[in-house]
N, C-alpha and C. Protein backbone atom coordinates (compact mmCIF):
# COMPACT_ATOMS: atom_id res chain seq x y z
N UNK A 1 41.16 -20.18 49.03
CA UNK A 1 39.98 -20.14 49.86
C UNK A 1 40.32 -20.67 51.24
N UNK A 2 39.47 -20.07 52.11
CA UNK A 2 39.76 -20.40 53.64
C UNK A 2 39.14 -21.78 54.03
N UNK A 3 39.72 -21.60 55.46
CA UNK A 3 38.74 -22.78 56.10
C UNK A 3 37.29 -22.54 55.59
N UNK A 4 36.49 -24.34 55.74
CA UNK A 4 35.28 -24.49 55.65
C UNK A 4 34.21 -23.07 56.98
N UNK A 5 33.33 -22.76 56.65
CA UNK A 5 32.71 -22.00 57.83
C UNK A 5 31.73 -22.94 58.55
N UNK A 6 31.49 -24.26 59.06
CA UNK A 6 31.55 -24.95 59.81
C UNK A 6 31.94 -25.25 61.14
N UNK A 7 31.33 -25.35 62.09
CA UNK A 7 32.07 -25.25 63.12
C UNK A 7 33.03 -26.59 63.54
N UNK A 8 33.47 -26.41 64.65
CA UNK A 8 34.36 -27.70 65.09
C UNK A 8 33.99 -28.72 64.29
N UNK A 9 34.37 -30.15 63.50
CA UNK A 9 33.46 -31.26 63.29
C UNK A 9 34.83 -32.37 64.70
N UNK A 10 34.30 -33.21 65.12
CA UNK A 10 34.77 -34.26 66.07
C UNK A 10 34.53 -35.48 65.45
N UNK A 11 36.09 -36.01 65.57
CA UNK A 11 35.91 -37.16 64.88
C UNK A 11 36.27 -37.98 66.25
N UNK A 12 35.74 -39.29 66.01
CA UNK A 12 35.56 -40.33 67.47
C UNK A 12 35.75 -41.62 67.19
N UNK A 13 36.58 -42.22 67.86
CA UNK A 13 37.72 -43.23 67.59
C UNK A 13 36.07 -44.42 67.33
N UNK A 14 36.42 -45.45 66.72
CA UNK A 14 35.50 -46.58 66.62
C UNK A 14 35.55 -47.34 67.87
N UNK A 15 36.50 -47.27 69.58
CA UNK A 15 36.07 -47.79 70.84
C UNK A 15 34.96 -46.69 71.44
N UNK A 16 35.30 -45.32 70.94
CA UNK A 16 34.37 -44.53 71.65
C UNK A 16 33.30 -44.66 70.99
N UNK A 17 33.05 -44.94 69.58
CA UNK A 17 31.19 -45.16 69.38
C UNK A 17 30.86 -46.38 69.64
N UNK A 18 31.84 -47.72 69.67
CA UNK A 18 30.96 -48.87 70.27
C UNK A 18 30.47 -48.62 72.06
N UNK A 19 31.59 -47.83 72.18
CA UNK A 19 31.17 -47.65 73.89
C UNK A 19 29.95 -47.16 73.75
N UNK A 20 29.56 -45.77 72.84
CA UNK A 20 28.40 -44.83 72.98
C UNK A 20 26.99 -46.27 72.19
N UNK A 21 27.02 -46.99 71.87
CA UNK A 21 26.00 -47.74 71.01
C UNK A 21 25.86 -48.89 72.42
N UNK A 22 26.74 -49.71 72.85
CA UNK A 22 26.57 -49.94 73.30
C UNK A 22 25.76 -49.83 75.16
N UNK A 23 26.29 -48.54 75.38
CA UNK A 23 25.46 -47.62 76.66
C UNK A 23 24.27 -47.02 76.11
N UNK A 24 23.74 -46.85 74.70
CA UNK A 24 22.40 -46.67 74.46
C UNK A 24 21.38 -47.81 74.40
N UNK A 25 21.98 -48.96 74.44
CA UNK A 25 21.25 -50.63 73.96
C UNK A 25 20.78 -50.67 75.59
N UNK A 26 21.60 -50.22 76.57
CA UNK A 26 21.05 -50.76 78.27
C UNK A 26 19.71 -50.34 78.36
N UNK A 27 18.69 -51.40 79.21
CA UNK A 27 17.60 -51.21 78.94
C UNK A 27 17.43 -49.73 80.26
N UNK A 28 16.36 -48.89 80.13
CA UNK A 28 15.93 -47.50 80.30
C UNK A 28 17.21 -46.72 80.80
N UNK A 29 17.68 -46.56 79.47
CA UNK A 29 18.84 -45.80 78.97
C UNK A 29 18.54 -44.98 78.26
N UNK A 30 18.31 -43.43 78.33
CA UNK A 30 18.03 -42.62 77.15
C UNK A 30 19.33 -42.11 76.82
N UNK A 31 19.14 -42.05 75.27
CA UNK A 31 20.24 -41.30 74.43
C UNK A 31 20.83 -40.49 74.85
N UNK A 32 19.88 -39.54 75.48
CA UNK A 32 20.70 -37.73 75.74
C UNK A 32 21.40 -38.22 77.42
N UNK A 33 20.95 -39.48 78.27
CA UNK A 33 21.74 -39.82 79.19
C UNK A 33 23.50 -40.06 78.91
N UNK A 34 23.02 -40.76 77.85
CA UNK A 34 24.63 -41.66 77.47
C UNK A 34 25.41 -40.30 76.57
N UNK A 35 24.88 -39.60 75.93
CA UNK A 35 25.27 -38.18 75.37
C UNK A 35 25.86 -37.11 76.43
N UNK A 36 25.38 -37.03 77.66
CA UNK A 36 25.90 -36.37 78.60
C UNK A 36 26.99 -36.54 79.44
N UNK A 37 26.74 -37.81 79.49
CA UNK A 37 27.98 -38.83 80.65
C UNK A 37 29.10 -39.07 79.12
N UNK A 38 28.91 -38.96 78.04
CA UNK A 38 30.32 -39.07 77.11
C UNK A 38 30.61 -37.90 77.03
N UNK A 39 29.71 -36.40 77.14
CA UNK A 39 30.18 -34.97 76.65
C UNK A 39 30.04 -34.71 75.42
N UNK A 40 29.18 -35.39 74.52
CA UNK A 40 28.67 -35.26 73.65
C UNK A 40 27.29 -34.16 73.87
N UNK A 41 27.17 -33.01 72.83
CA UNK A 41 26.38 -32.03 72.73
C UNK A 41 25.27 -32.69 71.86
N UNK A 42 24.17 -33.41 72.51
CA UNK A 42 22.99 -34.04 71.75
C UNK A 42 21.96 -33.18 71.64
N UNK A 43 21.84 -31.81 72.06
CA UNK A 43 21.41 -30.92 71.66
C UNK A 43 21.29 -30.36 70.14
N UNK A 44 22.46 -30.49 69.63
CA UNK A 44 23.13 -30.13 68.10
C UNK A 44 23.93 -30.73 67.55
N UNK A 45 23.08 -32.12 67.28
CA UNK A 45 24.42 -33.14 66.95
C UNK A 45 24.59 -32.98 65.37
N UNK A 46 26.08 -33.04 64.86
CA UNK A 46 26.56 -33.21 63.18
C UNK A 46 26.60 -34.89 63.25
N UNK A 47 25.72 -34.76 61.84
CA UNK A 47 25.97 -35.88 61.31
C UNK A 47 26.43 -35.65 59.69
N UNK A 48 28.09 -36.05 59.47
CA UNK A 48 28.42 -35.73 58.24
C UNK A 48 28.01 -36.49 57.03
């Protein structure tokens, strides 16, 4: 059997999600801000 039919999945080092948790905690900080400025697609996010 082939690859999964899934698209890309991205895996992200544990400095890049404290960076991303921590730039969502700043106060009037929205999510899809800190999602854009990392290049994260918060439009269609996987959560595995």
């Amino acid at each position: 059997m082939g690859k999964s039919s899934l698209s890309k999945v991205h895996r992200y080092s544990m400095h890049f999600k404290a960076t991303a948790v921590r730039l969502s905690e700043l106060p009037n900080v929205l999510i899809q801000d800190v999602a854009e400025y990392l290049g994260i697609d918060w439009a269609n996010p996987v959560f595995p």
